[in-house]
Every structure is written in C-alpha cells, then in structure tokens.
Protein backbone atom coordinates (compact mmCIF):
# COMPACT_ATOMS: atom_id res chain seq x y z
CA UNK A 1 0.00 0.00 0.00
CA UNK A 2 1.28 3.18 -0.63
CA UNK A 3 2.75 5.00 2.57
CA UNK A 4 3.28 8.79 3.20
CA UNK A 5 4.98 10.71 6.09
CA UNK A 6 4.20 14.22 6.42
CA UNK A 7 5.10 16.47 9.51
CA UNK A 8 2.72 19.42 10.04
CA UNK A 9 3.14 22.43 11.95
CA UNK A 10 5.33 25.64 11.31
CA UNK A 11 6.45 28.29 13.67
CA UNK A 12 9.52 30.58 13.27
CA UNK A 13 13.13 29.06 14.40
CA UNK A 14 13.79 32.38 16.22
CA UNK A 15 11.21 31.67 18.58
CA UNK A 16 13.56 29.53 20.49
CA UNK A 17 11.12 26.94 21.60
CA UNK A 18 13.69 24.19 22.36
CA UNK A 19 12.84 20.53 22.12
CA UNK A 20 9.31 19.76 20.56
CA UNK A 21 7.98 16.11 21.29
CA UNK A 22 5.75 15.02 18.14
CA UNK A 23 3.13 12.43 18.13
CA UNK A 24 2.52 10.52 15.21
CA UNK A 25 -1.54 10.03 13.44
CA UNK A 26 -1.97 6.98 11.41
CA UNK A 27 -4.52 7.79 8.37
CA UNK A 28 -5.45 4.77 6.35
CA UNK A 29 -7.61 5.41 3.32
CA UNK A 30 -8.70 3.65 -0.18
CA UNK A 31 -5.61 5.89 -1.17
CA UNK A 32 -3.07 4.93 0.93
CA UNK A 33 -1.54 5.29 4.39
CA UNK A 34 -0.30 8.29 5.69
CA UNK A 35 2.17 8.68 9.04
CA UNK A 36 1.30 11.84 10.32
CA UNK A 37 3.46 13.73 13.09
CA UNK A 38 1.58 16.56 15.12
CA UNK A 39 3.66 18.85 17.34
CA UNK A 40 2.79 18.31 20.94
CA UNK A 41 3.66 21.84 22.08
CA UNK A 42 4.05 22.54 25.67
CA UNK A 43 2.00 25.69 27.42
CA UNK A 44 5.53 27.40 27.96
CA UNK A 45 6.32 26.71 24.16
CA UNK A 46 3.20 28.34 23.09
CA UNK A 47 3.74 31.47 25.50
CA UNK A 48 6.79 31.77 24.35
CA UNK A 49 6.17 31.43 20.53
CA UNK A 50 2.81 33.78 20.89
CA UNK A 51 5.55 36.18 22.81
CA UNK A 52 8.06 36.07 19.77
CA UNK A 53 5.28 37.12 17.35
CA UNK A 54 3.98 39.87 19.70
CA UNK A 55 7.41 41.53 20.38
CA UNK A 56 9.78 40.44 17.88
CA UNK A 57 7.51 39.03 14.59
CA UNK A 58 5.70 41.88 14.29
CA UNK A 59 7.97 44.67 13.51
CA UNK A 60 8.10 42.73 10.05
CA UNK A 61 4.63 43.47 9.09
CA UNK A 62 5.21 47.01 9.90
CA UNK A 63 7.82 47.46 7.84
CA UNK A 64 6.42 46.52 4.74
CA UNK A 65 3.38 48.37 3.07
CA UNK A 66 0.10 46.80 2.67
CA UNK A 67 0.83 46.95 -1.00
CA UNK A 68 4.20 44.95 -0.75
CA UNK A 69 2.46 42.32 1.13
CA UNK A 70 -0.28 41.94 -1.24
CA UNK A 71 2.48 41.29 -3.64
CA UNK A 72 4.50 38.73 -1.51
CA UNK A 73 1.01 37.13 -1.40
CA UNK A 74 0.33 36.56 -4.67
CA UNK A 75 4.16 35.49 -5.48
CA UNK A 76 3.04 32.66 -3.01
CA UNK A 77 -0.17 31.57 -4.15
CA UNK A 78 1.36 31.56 -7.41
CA UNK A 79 4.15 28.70 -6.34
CA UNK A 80 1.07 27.10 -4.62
CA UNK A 81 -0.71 26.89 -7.99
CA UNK A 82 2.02 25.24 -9.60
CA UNK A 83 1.30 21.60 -10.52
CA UNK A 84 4.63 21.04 -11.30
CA UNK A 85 5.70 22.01 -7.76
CA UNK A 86 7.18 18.50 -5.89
CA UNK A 87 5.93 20.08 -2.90
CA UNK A 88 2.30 20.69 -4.01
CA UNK A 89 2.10 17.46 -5.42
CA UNK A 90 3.38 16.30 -1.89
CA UNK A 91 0.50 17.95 0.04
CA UNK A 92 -2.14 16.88 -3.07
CA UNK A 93 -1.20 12.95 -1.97
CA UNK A 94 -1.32 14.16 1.67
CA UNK A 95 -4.75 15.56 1.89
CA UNK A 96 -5.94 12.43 -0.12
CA UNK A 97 -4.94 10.19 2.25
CA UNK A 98 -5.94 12.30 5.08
CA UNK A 99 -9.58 13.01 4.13
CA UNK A 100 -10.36 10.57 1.93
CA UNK A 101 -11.15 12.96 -0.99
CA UNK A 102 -11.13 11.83 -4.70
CA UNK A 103 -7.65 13.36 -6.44
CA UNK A 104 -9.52 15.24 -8.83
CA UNK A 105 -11.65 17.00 -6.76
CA UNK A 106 -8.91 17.51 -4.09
CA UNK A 107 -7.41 19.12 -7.77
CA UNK A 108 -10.17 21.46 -8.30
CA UNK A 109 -10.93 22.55 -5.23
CA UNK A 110 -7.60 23.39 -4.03
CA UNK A 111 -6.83 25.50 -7.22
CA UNK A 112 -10.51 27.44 -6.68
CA UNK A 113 -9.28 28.44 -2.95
CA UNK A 114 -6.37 29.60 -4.48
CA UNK A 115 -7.83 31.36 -6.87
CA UNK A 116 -9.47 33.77 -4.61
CA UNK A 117 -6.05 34.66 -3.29
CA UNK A 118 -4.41 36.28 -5.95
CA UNK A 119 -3.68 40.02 -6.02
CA UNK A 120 -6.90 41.31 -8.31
CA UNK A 121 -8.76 39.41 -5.43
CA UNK A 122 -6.67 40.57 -2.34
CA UNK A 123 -7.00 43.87 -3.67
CA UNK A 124 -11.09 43.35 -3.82
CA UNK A 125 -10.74 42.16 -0.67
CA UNK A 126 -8.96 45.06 1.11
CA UNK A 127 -11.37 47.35 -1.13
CA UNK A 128 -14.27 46.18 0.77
CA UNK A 129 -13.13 47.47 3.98
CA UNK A 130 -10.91 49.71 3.55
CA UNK A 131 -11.73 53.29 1.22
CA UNK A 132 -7.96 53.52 1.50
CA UNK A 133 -6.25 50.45 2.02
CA UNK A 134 -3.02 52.63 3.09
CA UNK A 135 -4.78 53.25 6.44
CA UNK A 136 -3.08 50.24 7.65
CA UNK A 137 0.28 52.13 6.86
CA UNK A 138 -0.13 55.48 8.20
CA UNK A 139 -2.26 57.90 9.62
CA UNK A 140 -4.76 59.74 7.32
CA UNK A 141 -6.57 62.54 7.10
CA UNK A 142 -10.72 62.25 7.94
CA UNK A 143 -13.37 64.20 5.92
CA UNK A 144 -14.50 65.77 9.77
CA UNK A 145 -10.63 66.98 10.73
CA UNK A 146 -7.51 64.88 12.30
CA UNK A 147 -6.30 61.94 11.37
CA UNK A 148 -6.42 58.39 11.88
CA UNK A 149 -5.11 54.75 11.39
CA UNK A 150 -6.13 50.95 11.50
CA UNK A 151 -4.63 48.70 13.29
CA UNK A 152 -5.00 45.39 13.58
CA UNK A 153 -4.68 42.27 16.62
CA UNK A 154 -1.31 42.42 18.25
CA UNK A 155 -2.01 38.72 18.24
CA UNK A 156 -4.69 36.59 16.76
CA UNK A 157 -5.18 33.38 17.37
CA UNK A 158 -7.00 30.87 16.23
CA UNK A 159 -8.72 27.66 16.02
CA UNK A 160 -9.43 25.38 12.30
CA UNK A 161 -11.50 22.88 12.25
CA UNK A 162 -10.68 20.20 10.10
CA UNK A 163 -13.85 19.51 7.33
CA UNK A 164 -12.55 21.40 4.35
CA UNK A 165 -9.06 21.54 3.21
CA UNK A 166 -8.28 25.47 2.29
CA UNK A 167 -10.31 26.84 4.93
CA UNK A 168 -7.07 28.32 7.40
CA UNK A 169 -6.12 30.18 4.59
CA UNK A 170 -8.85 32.91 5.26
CA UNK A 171 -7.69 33.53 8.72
CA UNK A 172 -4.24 33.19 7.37
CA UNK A 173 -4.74 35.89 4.82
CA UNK A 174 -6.89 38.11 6.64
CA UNK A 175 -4.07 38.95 9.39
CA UNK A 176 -1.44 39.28 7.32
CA UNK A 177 -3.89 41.80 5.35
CA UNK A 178 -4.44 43.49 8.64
CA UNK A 179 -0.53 43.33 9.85
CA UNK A 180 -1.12 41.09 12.50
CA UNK A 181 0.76 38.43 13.72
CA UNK A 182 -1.39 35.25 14.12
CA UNK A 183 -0.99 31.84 15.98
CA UNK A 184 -3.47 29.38 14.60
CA UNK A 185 -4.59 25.60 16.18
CA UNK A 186 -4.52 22.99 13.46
CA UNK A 187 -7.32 20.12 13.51
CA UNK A 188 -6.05 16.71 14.24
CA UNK A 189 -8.52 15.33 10.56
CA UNK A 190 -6.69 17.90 8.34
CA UNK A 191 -3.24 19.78 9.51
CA UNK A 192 -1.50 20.23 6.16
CA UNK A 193 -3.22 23.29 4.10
CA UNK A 194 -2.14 25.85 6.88
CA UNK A 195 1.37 24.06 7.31
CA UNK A 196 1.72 23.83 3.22
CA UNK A 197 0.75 27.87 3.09
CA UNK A 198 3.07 28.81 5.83
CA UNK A 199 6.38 27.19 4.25
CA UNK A 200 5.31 28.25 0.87
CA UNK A 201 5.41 31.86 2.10
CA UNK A 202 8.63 31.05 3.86
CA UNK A 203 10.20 30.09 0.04
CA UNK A 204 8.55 33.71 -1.10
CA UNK A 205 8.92 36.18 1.21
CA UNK A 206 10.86 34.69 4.96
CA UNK A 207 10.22 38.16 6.76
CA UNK A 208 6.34 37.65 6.25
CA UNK A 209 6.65 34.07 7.50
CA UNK A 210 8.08 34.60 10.46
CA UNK A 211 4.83 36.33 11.65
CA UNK A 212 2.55 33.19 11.81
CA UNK A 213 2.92 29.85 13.48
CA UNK A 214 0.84 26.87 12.95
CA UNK A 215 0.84 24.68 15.99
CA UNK A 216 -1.10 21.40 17.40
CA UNK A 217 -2.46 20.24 20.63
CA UNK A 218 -5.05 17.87 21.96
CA UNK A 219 -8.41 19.07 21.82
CA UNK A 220 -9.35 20.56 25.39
CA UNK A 221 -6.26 21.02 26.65
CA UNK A 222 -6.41 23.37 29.10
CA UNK A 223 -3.45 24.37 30.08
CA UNK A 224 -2.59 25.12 26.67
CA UNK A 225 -5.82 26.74 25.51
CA UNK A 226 -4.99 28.86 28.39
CA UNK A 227 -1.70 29.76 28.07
CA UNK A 228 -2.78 30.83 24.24
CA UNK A 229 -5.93 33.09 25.40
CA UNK A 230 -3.49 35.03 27.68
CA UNK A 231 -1.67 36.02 24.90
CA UNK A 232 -4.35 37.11 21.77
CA UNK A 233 -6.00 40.32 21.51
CA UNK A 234 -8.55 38.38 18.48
CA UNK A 235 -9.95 34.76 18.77
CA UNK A 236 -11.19 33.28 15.90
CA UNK A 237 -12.58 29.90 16.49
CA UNK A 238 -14.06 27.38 13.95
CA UNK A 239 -16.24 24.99 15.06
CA UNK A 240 -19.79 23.67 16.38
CA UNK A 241 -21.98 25.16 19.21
CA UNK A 242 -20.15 23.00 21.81
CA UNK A 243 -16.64 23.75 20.80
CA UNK A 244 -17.35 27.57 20.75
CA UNK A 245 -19.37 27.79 23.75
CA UNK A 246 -16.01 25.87 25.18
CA UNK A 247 -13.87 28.96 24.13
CA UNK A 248 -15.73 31.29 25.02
CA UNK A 249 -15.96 30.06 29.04
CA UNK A 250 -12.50 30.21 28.82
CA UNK A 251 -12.11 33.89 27.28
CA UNK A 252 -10.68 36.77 29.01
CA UNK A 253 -12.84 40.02 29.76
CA UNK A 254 -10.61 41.71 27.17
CA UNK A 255 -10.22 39.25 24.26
CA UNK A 256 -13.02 39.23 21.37
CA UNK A 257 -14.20 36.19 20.09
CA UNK A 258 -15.34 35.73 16.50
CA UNK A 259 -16.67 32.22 15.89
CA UNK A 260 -17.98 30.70 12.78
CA UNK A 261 -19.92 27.53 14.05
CA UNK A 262 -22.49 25.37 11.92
CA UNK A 263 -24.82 27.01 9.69
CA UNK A 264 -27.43 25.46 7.21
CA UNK A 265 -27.46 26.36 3.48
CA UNK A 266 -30.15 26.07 0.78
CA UNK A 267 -30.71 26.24 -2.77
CA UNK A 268 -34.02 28.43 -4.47
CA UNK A 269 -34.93 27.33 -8.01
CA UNK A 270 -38.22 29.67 -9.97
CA UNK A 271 -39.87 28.60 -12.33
CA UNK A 272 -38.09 30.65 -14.91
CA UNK A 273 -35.29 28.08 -14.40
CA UNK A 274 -37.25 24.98 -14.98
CA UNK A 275 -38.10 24.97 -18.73
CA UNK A 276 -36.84 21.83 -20.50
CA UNK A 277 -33.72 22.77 -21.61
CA UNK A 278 -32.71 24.50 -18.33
CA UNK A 279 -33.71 22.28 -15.82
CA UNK A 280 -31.34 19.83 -16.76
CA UNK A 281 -28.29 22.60 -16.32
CA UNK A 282 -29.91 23.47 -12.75
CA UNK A 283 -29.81 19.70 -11.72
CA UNK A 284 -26.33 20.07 -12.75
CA UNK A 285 -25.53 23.41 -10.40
CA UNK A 286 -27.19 21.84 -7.63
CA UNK A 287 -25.67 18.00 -7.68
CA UNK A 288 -21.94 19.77 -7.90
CA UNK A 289 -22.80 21.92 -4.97
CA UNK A 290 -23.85 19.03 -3.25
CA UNK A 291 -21.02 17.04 -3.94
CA UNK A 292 -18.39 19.04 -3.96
CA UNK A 293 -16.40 18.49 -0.65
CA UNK A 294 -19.28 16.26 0.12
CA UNK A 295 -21.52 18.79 1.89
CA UNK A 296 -18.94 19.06 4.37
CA UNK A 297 -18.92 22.98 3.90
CA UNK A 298 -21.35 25.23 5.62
CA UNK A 299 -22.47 26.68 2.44
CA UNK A 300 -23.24 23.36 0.65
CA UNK A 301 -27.20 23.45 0.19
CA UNK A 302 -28.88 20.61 2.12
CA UNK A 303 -32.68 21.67 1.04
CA UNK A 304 -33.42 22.60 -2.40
CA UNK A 305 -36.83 24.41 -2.86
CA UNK A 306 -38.37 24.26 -6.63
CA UNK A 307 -40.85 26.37 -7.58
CA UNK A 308 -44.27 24.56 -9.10
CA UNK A 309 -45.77 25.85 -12.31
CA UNK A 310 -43.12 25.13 -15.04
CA UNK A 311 -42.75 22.85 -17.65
CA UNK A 312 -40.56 20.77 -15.27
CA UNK A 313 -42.23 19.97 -12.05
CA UNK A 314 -40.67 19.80 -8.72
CA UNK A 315 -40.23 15.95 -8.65
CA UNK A 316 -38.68 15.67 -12.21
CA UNK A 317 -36.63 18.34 -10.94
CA UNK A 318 -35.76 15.87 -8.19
CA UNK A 319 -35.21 12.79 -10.27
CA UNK A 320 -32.89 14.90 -12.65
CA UNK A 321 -30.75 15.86 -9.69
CA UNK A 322 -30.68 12.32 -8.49
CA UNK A 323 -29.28 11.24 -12.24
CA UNK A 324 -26.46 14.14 -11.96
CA UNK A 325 -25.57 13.13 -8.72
CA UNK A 326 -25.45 9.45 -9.72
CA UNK A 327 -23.18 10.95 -12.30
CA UNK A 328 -20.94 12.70 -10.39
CA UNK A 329 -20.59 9.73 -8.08
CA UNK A 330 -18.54 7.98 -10.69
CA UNK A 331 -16.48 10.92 -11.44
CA UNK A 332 -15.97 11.87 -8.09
CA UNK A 333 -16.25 8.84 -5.80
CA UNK A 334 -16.96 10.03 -1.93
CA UNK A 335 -14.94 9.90 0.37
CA UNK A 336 -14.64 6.63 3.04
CA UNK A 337 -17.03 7.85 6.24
CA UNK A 338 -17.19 6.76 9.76
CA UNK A 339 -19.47 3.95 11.17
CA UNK A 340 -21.06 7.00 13.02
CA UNK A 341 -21.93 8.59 9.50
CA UNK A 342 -23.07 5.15 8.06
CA UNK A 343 -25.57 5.37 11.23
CA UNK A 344 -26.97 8.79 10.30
CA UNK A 345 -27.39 7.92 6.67
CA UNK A 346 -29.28 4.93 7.68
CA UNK A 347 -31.58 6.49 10.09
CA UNK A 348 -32.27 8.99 7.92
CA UNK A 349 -33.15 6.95 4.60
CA UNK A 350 -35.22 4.94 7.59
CA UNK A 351 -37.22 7.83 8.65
CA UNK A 352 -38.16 8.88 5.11
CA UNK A 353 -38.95 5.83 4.09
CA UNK A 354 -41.33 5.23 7.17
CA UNK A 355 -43.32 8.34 5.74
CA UNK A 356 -43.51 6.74 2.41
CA UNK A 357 -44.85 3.59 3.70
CA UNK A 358 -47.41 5.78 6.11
CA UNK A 359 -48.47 7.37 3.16
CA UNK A 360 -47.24 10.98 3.34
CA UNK A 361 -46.15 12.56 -0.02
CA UNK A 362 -42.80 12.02 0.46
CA UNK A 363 -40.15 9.75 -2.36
CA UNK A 364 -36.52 8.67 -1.90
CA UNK A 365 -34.80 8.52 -4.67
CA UNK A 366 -31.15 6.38 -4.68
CA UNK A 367 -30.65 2.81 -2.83
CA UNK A 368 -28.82 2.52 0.10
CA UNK A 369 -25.58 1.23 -1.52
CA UNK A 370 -25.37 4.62 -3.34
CA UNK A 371 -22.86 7.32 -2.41
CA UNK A 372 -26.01 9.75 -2.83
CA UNK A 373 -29.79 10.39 -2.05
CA UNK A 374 -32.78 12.53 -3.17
CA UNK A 375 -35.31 13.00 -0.36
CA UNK A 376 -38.59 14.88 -2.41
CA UNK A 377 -41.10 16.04 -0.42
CA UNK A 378 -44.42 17.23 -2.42
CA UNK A 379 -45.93 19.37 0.44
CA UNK A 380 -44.21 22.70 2.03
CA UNK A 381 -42.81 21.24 5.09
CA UNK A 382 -39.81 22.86 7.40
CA UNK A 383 -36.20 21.73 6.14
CA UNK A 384 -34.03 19.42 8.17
CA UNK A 385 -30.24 19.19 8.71
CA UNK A 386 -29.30 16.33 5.90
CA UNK A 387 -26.98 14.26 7.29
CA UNK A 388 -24.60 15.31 4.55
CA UNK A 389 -22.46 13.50 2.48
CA UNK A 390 -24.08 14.45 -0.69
CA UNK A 391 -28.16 13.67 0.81
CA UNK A 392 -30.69 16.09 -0.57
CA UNK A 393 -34.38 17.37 0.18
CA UNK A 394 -35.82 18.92 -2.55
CA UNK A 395 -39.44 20.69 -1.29
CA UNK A 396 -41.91 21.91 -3.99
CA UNK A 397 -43.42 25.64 -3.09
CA UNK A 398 -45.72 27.25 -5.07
CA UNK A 399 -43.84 30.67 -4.24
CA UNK A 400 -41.18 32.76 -2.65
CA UNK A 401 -42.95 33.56 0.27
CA UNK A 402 -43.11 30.08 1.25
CA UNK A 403 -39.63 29.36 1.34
CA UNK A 404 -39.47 32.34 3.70
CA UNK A 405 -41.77 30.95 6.40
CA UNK A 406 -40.75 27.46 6.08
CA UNK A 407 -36.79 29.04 6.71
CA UNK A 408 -37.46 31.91 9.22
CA UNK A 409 -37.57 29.34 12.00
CA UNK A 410 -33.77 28.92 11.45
CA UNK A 411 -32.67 32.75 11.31
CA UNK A 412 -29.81 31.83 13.73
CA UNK A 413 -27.89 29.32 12.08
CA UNK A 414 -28.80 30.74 7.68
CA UNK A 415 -25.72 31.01 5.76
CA UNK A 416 -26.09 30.53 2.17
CA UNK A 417 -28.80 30.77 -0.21
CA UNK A 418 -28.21 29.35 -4.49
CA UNK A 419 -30.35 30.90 -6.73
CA UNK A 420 -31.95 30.88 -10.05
CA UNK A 421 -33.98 33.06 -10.46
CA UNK A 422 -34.86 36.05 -13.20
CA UNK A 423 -33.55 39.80 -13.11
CA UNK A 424 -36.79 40.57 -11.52
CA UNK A 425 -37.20 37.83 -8.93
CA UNK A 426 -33.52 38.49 -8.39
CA UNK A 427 -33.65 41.56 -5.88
CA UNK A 428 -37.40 40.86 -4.42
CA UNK A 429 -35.92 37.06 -3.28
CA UNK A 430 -33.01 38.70 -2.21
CA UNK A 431 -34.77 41.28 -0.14
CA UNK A 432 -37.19 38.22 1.58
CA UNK A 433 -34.04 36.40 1.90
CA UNK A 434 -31.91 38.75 3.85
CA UNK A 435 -34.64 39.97 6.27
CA UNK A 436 -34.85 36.26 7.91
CA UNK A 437 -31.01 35.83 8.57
CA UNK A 438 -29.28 34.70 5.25
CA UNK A 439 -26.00 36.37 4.48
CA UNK A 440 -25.13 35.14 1.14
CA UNK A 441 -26.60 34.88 -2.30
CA UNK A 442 -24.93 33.10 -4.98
CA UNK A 443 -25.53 31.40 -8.52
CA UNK A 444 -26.52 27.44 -8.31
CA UNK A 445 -23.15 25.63 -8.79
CA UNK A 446 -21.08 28.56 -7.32
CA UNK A 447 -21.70 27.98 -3.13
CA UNK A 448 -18.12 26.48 -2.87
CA UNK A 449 -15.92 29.70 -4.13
CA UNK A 450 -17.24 32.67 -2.31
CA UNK A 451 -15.96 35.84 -3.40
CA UNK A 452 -13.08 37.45 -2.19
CA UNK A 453 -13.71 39.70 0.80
CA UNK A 454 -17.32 37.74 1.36
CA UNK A 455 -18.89 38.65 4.57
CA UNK A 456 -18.68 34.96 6.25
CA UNK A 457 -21.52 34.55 8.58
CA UNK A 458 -22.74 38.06 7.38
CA UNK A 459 -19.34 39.74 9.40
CA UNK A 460 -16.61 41.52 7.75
CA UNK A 461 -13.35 39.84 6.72
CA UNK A 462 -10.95 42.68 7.88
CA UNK A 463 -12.75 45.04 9.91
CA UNK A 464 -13.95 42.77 12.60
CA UNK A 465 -10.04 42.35 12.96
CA UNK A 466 -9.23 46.50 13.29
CA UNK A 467 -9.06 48.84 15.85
CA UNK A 468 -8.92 52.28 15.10
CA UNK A 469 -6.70 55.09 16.41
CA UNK A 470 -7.26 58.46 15.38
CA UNK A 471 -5.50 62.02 16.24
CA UNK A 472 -8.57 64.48 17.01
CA UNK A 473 -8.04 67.84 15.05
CA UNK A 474 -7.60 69.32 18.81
CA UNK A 475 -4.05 67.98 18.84
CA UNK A 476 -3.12 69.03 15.58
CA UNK A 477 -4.15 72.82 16.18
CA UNK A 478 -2.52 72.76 19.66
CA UNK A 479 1.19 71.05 18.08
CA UNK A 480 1.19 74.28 15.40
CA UNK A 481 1.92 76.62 18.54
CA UNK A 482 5.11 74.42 19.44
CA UNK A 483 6.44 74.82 15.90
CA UNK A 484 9.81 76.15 15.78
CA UNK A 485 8.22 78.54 12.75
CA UNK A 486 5.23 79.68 14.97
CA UNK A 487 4.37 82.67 14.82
C-alpha cells in the first residue's frame, strides 16, 4: 500500500522553543496510508512562541506596506498553484490520504481556494473594507478633521477545524492583510493546508513568514488553551456550538471572540429556471454543490426548494438531480465515512422511508448502496439538517414567500442561499431572503468559491479584525503653537 509521512506544523526558528515532542496520526484510506506527526507543544512553548510574534515578529509586518504584502502574497499563491511544484504534489497525496477525498476533486478545489487569493482578489478584498487600504500604513486625514489609522490584533489566534481543506487560509490571509501576527490551532482530521501555506510563504517572502505559526495540541487542553488566550487580543474559532461555547468560558474580559460555528445552506430554483432545456443545467448546479467536498462545507445546500408551475415539475426536478448526482458519483467517488456517519445515513433513509410507507407525499430517490440520495417532499414542510455527504431534500413551493416561512424558523444558524432566479425575482428574493437571517446569495453551482472579501456569517473579513486610532483635530491645532516657525 502506498505509505506517506508528512510532519505538520510551522512556527519561526527564532522563537527559540527548544525541544518539541511530536506524536505521530496513522490515516489509512482507499488511497493509501499516511504517518502523520503533530507537534505536541508545551503551554511554555506556546507562551513563548505567541511572545516572539507579539514583540519580535511583528515589527516585520510594519515594515512593509500593505501593498508589498499583497504582492508577496500573490508570489506565493502563485508557487502554490504550480502543478509542477514536488511540494504541491506532496501535500495533493497528503490531503488524499488524510480526508479521503477523490484526487480530482482535491485538484479542483484546491486551485478554486487559491484562486481567490491572488492580487486582483486581495485587492477586492482590502477594497471592501478599507476606502484607503493605506490606512493600515499610516495615519490619514478624515473628511470631519484629524487623522487616523487601522490597526490590527497584536495577536490573533485561532482555532481550524478540520472539514474542508483550504479553509485556514482565510484567517491566514486576513491577518497578514491586517498586519497582525497570528498563531493558529490545526485540527487533528486535516493539519497540512495551513502548514503547506506557511512554508510556501517562507520560500517567497521569509520576513512575512516569520509572523505566523501553525501549531497542534489535543483538543481541550487546558493548560494550553490557556496559556494561548493570555496572549491574543482576536480569537477566531471554527467549530460547532459546543466547541465555541467551550472557548468562550475560557475567554478573558478583554479578548473578542469571533466564531464561525455550523450554519445550514439552501438552494431556491423559480420557475423561470425549470423549462426543458434548463432544468437539466440546474440539476447540474445543484448536484456539484452538493457534492463538492461532500456537503462538508457550511455553504453546501442541504434543502433545495423548486418552484411549481413550469414545464418541469418539482419531482422531475428531483429525479434529474438524483441522475447528476449518480453521475458525479462515478467521477468523483466520496470519500470513506465513519461507522457513526453510516448510522446517520441509515436512520435517515429509515425515517423517510417510514413516511412513504405511512403514506405521506414524500419519495426517496437512490438505494442505500449509493454514495447519494434525493429526499422529495411534495408538500411545504420545514427543512431538516441532511446528514450530509451528498443527501438532498428537494421541497416543492408554489412561491417565494413560502420558502421564507418554512426558513425563518432557522434565522440563527442561515448562511447561504443558491439561486436561479430572473432579473426581476432576483432583488425581491433577495430582499425576503436577507430579512430572515441569510447572508449570502450566490448562482446554483457557485456555493463552494465565495468571493473574495465575502462577509462569512454576514461579518466583515478585515474590519472585525481592526481597531482604530485616530488624532482628534484638537491635537493638531494645539502642536502648530510648538512649531519652531510659529508665529
């Protein structure tokens, strides 16, 4: 069988941490086995490495202009895209035998992350913050008088969880973006995309690397979560309700926490969209969205609500979905998943098909040996969690308004919304939409490459990060009658 070995972690060599112990992760997949070896950092070694980046790291970052560290950025994403690159073929083989993924999707999905990192896109994404992305430089001048300056965490930490491969990279980005230094918590499932960026931007540009670390421990370890929260100004923790509520016990009075825990995403189809020839498209969209990462992704749809009326009806709809994702299966197989997961699939194949037999309007399309499943449901009822792993409910409506009472009950936890839709649905849905709790609108077949500088969980990406500092005009007037030329 083929074998791997792949050490993760990265934190700058003038941090002087002394002797690391490692602890080594056995992976075994359809792919291959891979050795895995975790740093087991100590609560002293991550004081002292979060210390480093405070005092020492950071005068780095202020040294170079936000513009010359867009453009280190982009010289690294660059060697990151390279297929040719020994070490990004390294980390493709890594993260297959890690997570199971199929190669070519692993392919794909990597190079759309990536993507969104380039410098048209980091420039977007300062944009939408920042009027003047040279704030983060130096001081300047406000419309109202004086001056003033962002500034970002003297420290930010945080904590990846380990679902999607590419998803550190945000965090990653976003304080380099705002010159901070950052200290992030790899997952134990997936602790190679934030290792692989960190040494890539050590090949490109060494100062900027020195400024992040990427570090391991043992899920609630104490003593080490501790020793970290003493340290950030910023937490940023990834996660589900349990694992943030965790943090934030923890958190100091004076430390913010921003978490991004499990949301639920859906998909919107009018009947505009469901004439013959673009139905079958739309079944495309929504079976890619579905499988891509295997709904692993907080903004993979798990409900997909079709509008009645059109040539197509909602449960053709349905069974065309279930034929693309049937497709896709033997493209892109799934990935191996846990007895637990086999569980949840079962139970909830059982339940549906318990409503079927009771005689409730409800089909499942897909046997249990597939990698997939279409749940259609011919009445408006609320939307469950699927249990992932490419499983859909498609609900026929008769109307927009519909989808917004059958969703409203889950304001708290709406991410994503796919639509297709016409010019003039476009902004009415939209309006509906946003007013219950969802934060992003995309195209069907687009939920898996948000834009750059997308407002995750409806926050922003860099200003949730800033603190401002600004020199009232008062001080400004009163320094003129010190000037050696006053009059």
């Amino acid at each position: 069988m083929n074998t791997q070995h792949w050490q993760a972690g990265y934190w700058p060599e003038q941090a002087m941490l002394g002797s690391v112990e490692w602890e080594t992760h056995t992976h075994t997949s359809p792919y291959g086995v891979l050795h895995l070896q975790l740093p087991r950092l100590h609560p002293d070694q991550i004081k002292q490495c979060a210390t480093y980046l405070k005092t020492q790291a950071q005068r780095h970052l202020r040294e170079r202009s936000i513009y010359d560290i867009v453009s280190a950025l982009d010289q690294c994403v660059q060697l990151m895209l390279n297929p040719h690159c020994e070490q990004r073929q390294q980390v493709e083989r890594a993260l297959q035998k890690i997570t199971g993924y199929d190669a070519e999707m692993l392919r794909l999905g990597i190079n759309a992350c990536l993507r969104t990192f380039r410098r048209p896109e980091l420039l977007r994404f300062l944009s939408e913050d920042f009027t003047d992305p040279t704030i983060l430089d130096d001081f300047k001048p406000r419309i109202q008088g004086g001056w003033s300056k962002a500034i970002g965490p003297e420290l930010l930490g945080v904590v990846w969880a380990g679902n999607v491969p590419g998803i550190p990279m945000w965090s990653q980005i976003a304080a380099l973006l705002t010159k901070s230094p950052s200290l992030g918590k790899v997952a134990t499932a997936e602790p190679i995309f934030a290792t692989w960026f960190a040494r890539s931007l050590q090949r490109v540009a060494p100062d900027l690397a020195q400024t992040l670390a990427v570090l391991w421990w043992p899920g609630g370890d104490t003593g080490s979560e501790h020793s970290l929260l003493q340290e950030v100004d910023v937490m940023m923790v990834y996660g589900g309700e349990a694992t943030l509520q965790a943090w934030q016990n923890q958190l100091p009075a004076s430390v913010r926490l921003l978490g991004h825990g499990h949301k639920f995403s859906a998909a919107y189809i009018s009947q505009c969209a469901l004439d013959t020839r673009q139905a079958q498209h739309c079944a495309q969209l929504v079976a890619l969205d579905s499988s891509q990462w295997d709904q692993q992704a907080c903004y993979a749809p798990q409900t997909v609500f079709v509008e009645r009326g059109a040539a197509v009806s909602p449960k053709e709809f349905a069974l065309l979905v279930a034929g693309e994702l049937n497709a896709l299966a033997q493209r892109y197989p799934r990935q191996p998943i846990s007895l637990a997961t086999k569980q949840a699939l079962a139970q909830w194949r059982q339940v549906h098909t318990m409503a079927w037999l009771q005689g409730q309007a409800v089909e499942i399309f897909g046997s249990p040996t597939d990698e997939w499943a279409v749940v259609y449901k011919e009445h408006a009822t609320q939307p469950e969690a699927s249990p992932t792993q490419r499983c859909i409910t498609v609900i026929a409506v008769d109307h927009s308004q519909e989808v917004i009472d059958l969703l409203r009950p889950y304001r708290r936890v709406l991410q994503t919304v796919a639509l297709a839709t016409s010019p003039e649905q476009l902004f009415l849905v939209a309006t509906q939409l946003s007013a219950i709790g969802v934060h992003r609108l995309c195209a069907l077949g687009a939920t898996a490459q948000p834009q750059a500088g997308w407002h995750h969980d409806g926050r922003f990406s860099l200003l949730d990060l800033i603190r401002m500092t600004d020199i009232e005009s008062s001080a400004e007037r009163l320094a003129q009658q010190f000037a050696w030329y006053r009059d």
